[in-house]
C-alpha atoms as a PDB file:
ATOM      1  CA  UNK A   1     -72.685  32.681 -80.121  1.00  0.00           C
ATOM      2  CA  UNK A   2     -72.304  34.417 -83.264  1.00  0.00           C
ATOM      3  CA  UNK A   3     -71.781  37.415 -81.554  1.00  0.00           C
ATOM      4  CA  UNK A   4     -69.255  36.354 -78.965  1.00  0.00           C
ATOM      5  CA  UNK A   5     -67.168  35.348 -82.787  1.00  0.00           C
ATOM      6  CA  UNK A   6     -67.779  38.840 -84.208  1.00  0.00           C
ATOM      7  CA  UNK A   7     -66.595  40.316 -81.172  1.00  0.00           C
ATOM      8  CA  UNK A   8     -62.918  37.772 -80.542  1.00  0.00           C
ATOM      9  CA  UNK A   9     -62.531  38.435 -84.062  1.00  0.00           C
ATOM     10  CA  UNK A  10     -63.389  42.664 -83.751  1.00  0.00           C
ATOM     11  CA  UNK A  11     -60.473  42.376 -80.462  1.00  0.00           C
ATOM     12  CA  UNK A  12     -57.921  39.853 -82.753  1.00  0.00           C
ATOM     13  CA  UNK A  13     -58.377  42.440 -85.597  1.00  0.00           C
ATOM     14  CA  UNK A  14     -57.900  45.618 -83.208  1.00  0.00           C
ATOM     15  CA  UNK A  15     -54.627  43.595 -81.505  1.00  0.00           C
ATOM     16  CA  UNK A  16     -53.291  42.535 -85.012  1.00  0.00           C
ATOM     17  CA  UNK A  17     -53.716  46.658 -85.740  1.00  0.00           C
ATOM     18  CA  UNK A  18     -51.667  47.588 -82.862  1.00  0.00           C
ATOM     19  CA  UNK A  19     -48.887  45.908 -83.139  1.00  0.00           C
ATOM     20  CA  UNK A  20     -48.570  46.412 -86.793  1.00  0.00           C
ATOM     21  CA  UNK A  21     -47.185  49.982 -85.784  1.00  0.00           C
ATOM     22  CA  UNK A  22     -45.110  48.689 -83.107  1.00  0.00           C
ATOM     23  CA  UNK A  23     -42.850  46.258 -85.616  1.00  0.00           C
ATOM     24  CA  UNK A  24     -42.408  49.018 -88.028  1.00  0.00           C
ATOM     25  CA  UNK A  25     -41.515  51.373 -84.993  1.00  0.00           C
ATOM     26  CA  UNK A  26     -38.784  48.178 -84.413  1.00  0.00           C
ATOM     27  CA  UNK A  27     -37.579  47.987 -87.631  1.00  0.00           C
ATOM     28  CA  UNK A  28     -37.431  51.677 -88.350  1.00  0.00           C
ATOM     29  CA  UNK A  29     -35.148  52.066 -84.965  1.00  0.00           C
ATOM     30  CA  UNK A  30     -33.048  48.975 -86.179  1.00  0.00           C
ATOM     31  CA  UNK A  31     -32.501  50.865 -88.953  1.00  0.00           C
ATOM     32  CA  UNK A  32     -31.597  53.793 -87.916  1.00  0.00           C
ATOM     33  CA  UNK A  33     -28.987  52.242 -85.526  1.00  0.00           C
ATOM     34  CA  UNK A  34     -26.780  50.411 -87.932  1.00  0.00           C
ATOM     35  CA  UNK A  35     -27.468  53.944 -89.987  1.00  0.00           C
ATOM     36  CA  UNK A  36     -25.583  56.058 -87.208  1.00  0.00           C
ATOM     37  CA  UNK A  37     -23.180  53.052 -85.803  1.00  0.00           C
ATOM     38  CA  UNK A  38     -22.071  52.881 -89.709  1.00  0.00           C
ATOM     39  CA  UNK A  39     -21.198  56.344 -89.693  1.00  0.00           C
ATOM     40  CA  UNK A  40     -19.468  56.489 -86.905  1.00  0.00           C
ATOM     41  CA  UNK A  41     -15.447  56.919 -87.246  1.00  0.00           C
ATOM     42  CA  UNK A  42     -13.567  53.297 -87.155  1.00  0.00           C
ATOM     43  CA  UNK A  43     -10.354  52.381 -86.604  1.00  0.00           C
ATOM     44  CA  UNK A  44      -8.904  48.957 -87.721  1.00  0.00           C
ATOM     45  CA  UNK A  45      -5.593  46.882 -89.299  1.00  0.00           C
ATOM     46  CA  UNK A  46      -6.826  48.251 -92.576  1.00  0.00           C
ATOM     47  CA  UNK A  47      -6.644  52.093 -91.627  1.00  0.00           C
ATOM     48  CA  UNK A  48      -8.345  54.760 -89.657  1.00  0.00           C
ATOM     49  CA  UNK A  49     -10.821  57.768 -90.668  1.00  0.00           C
ATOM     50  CA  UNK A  50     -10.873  56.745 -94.485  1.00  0.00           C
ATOM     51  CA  UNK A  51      -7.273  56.510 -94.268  1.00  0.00           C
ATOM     52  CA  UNK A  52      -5.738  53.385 -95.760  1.00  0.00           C
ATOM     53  CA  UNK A  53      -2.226  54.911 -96.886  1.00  0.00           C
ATOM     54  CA  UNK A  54       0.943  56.853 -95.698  1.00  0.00           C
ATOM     55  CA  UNK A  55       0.069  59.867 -96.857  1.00  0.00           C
ATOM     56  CA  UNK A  56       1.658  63.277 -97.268  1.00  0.00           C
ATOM     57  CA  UNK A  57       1.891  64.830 -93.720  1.00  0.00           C
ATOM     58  CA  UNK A  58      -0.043  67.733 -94.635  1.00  0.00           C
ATOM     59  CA  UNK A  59      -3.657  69.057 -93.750  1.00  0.00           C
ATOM     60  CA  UNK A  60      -4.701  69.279 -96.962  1.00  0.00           C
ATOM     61  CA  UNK A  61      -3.797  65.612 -98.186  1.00  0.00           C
ATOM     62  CA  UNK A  62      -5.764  64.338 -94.934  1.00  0.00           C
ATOM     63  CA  UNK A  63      -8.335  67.065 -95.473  1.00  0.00           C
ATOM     64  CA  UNK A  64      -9.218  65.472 -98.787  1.00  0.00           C
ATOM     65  CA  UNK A  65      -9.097  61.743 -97.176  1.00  0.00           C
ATOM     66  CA  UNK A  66     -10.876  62.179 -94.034  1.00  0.00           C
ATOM     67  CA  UNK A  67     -14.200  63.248 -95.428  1.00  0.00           C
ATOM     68  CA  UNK A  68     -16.434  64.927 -92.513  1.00  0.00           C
ATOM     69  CA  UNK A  69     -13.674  65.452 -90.469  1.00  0.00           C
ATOM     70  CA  UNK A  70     -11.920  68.663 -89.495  1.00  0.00           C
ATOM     71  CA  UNK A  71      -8.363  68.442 -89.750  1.00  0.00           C
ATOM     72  CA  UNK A  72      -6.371  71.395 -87.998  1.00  0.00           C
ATOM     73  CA  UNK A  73      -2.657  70.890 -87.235  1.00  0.00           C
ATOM     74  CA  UNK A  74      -1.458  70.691 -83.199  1.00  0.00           C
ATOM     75  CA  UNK A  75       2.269  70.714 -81.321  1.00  0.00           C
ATOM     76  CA  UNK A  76       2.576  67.492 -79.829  1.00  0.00           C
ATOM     77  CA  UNK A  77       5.961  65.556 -78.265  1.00  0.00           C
ATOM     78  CA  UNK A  78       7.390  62.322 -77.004  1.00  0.00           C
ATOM     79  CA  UNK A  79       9.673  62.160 -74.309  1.00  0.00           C
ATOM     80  CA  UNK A  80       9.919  65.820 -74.134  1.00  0.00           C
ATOM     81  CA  UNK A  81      11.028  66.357 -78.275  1.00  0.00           C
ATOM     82  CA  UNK A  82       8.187  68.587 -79.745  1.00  0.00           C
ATOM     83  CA  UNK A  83       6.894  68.050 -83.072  1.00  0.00           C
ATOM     84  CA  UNK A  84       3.895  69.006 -85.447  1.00  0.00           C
ATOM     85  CA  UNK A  85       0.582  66.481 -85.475  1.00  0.00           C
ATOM     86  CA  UNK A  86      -2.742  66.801 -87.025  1.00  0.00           C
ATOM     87  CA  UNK A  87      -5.581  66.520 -85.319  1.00  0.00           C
ATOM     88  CA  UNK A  88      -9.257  65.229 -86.608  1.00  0.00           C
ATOM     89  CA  UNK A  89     -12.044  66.423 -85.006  1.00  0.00           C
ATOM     90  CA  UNK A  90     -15.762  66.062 -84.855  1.00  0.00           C
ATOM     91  CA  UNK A  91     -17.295  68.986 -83.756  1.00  0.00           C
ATOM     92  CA  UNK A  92     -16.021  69.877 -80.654  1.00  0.00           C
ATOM     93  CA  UNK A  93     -14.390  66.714 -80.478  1.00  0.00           C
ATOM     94  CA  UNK A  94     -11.003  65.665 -81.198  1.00  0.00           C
ATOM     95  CA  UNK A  95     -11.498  61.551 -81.981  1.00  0.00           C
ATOM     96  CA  UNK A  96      -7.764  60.984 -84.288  1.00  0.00           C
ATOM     97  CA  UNK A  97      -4.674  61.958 -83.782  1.00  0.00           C
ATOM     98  CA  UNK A  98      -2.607  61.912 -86.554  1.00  0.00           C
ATOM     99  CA  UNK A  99       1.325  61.243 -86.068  1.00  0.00           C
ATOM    100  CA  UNK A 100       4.122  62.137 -88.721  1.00  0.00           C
ATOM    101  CA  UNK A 101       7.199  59.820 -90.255  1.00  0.00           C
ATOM    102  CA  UNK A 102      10.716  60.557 -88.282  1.00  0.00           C
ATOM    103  CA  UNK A 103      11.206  62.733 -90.936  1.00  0.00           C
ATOM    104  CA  UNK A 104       8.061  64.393 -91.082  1.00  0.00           C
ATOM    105  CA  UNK A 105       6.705  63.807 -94.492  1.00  0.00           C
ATOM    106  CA  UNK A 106       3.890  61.164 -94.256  1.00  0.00           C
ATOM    107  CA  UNK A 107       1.481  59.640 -91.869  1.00  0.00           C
ATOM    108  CA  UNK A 108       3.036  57.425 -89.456  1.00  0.00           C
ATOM    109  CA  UNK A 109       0.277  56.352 -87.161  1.00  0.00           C
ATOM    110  CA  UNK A 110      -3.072  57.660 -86.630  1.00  0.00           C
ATOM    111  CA  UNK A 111      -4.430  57.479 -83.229  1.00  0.00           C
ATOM    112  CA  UNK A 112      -7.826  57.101 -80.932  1.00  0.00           C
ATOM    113  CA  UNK A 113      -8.563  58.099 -77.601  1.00  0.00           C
ATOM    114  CA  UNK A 114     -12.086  58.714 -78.392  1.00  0.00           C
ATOM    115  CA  UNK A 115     -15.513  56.467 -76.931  1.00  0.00           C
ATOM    116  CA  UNK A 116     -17.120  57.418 -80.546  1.00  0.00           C
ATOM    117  CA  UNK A 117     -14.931  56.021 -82.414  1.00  0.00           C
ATOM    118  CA  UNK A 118     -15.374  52.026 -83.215  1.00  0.00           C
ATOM    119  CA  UNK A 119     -12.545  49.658 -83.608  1.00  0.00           C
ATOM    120  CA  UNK A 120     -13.086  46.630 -86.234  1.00  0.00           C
ATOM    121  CA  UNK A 121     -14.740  43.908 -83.387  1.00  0.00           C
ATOM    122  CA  UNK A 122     -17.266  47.289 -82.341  1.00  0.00           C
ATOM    123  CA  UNK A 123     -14.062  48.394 -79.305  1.00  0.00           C
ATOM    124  CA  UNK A 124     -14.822  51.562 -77.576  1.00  0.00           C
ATOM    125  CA  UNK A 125     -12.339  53.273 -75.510  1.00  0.00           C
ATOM    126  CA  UNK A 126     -13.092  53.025 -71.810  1.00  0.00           C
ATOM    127  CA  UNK A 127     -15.908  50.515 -71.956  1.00  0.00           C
ATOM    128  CA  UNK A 128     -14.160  47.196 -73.778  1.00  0.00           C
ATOM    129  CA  UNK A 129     -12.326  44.852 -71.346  1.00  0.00           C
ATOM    130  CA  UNK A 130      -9.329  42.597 -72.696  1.00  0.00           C
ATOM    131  CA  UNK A 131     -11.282  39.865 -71.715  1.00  0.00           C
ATOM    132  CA  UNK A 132     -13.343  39.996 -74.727  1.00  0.00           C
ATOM    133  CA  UNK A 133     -10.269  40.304 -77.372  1.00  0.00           C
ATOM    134  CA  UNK A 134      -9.767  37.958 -80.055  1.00  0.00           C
ATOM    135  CA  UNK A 135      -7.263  35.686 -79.001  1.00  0.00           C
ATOM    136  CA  UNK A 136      -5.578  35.842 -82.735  1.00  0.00           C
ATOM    137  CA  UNK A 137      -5.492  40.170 -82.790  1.00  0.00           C
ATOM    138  CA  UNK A 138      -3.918  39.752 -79.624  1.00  0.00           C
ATOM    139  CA  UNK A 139      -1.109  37.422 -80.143  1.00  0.00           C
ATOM    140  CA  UNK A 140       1.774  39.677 -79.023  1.00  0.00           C
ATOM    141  CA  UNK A 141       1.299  41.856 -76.266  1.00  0.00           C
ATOM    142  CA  UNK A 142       4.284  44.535 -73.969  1.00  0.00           C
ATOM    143  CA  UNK A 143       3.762  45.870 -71.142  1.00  0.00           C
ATOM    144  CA  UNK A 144       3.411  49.919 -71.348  1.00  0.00           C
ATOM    145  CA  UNK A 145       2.328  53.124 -69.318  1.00  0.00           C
ATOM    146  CA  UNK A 146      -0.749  54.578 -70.682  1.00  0.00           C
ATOM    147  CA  UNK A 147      -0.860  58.052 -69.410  1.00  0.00           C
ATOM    148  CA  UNK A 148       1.397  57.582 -66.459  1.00  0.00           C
ATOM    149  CA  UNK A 149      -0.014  54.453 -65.308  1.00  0.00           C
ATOM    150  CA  UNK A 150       0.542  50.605 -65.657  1.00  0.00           C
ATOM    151  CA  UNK A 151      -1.006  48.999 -68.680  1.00  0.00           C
ATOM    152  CA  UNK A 152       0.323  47.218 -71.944  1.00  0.00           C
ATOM    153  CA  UNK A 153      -0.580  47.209 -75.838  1.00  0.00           C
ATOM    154  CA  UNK A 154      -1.031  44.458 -78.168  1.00  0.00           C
ATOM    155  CA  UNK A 155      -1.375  43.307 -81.687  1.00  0.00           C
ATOM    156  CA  UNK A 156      -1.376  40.140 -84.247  1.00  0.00           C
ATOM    157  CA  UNK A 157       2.252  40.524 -84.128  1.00  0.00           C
ATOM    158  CA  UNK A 158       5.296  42.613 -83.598  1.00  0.00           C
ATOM    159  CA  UNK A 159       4.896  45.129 -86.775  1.00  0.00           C
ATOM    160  CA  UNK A 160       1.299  44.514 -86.105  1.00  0.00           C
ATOM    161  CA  UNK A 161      -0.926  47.097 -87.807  1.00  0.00           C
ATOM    162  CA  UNK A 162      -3.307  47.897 -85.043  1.00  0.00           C
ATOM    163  CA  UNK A 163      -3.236  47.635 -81.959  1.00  0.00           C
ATOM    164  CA  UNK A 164      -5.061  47.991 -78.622  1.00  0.00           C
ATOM    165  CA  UNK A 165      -4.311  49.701 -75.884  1.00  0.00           C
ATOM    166  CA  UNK A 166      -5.150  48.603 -72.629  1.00  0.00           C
ATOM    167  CA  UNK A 167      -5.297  49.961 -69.142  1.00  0.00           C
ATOM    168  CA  UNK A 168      -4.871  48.000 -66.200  1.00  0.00           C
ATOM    169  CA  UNK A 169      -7.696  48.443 -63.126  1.00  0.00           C
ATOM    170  CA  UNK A 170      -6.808  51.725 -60.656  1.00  0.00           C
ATOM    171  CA  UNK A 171      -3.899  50.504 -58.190  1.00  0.00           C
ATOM    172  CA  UNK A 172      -2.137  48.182 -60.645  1.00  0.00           C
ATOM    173  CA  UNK A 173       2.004  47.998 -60.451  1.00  0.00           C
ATOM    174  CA  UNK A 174       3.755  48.097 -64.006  1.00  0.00           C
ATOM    175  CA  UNK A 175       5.050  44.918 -65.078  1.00  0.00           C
ATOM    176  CA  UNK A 176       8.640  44.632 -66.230  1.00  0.00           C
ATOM    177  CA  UNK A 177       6.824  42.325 -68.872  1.00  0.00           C
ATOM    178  CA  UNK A 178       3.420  41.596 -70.208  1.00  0.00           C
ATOM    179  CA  UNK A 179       4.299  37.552 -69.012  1.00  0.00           C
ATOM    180  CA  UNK A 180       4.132  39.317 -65.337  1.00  0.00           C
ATOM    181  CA  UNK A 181       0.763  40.543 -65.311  1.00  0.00           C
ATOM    182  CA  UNK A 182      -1.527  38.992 -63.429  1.00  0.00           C
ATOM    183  CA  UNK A 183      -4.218  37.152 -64.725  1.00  0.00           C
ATOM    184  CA  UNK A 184      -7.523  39.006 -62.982  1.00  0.00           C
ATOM    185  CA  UNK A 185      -5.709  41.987 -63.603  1.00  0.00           C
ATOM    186  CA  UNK A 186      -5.415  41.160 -67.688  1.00  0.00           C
ATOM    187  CA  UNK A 187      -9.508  40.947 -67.875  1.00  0.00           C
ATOM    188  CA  UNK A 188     -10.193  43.713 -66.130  1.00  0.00           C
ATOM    189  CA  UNK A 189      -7.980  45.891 -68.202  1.00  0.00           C
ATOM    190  CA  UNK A 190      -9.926  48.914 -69.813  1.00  0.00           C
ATOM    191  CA  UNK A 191      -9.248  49.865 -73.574  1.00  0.00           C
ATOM    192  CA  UNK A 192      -7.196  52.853 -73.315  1.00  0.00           C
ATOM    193  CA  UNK A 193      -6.227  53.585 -77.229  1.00  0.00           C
ATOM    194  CA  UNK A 194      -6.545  52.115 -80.470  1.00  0.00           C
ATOM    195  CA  UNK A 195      -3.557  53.097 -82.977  1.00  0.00           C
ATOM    196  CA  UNK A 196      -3.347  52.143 -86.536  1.00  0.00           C
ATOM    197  CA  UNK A 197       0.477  51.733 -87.772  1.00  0.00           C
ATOM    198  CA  UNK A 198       0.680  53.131 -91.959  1.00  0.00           C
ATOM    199  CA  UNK A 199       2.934  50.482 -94.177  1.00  0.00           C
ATOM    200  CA  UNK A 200       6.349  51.879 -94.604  1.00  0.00           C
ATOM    201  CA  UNK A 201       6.396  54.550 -97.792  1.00  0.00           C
ATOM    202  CA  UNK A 202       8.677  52.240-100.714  1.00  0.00           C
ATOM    203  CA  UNK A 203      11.550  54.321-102.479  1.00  0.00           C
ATOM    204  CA  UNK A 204      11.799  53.680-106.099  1.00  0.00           C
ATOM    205  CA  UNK A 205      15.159  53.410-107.219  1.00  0.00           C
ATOM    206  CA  UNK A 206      16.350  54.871-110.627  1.00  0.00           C
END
């Protein structure tokens, strides 16, 4: 009998030993997830790529700001008028897209097209569905093309300072309005783009 104990209590001993390493292994991986999802690049209301201000429109001034980023300017348009954008890039990868003032001096609007980047409720381009939006970031919503194709955007409110960009499942019509869209067609919408909108730079008057 006393040797049937010494033995269960040899096994419990041995079993207690191997899964000692196997929560550390757990932990260890824990940690180093939250380690690489925190330095991922995010994009929320409060600013994109350590961005949090208009700044100047210049590589340097987002050079500075954007810290492990590569910042190169690009020739962009809309609706056919060319202009000068910056781009931020990780790697090989381009994951912002910086946008200038009408006049060209400071940041207007930084953009994401990018699946590495994370917006502030963990978003990732092409994977998160509208359906799982938070009903108050999502308050005020247009219809839009994204790319060519039918889709809409949306934000807390009209001079929102994020917003999401959503495209609508492969076959979709545009919508004159976002009120039009149909309902199945709403939660199957894809995240398309995430674009932060910089507060307005104030004059001071003399």
């Amino acid at each position: 009998m006393l040797r049937y104990l010494a033995i269960a209590l040899a096994l419990g001993l041995a079993a207690c030993g191997q899964q000692a390493p196997q929560q550390s292994d757990e932990k260890q991986t824990a940690s180093a997830t939250a380690a690489h999802n925190a330095s991922r690049p995010s994009i929320g209301p409060a600013g994109a790529a350590g961005i949090s201000t208009p700044l100047p429109m210049s590589v340097e001034a987002v050079r500075a700001a954007a810290a492990g980023l590569t910042a190169t300017e690009v020739q962009d348009q809309v609706e056919g008028q060319p202009f000068t954008a910056i781009a931020l890039s990780s790697g090989a990868e381009e994951v912002f897209r910086i946008y200038p003032t009408a006049d060209g001096a400071n940041i207007h609007a930084i953009s994401t097209k990018s699946p590495n980047v994370r917006g502030p409720t963990e978003d990732i381009v092409g994977v998160t569905t509208f359906a799982v939006a938070p009903i108050d970031d999502v308050r005020f919503c247009v219809a839009d093309l994204v790319a060519g194709e039918a889709g809409f955007a949306c934000s807390t409110a009209e001079d929102g300072r994020f917003w999401r960009i959503y495209r609508l499942p492969d076959g979709a019509e545009p919508a004159a309005s976002f009120e039009e869209i149909e309902p199945d067609l709403l939660h199957e919408a894809t995240l398309a783009e995430m674009r932060w909108i910089a507060p307005r730079v104030t004059v001071a008057l003399n």
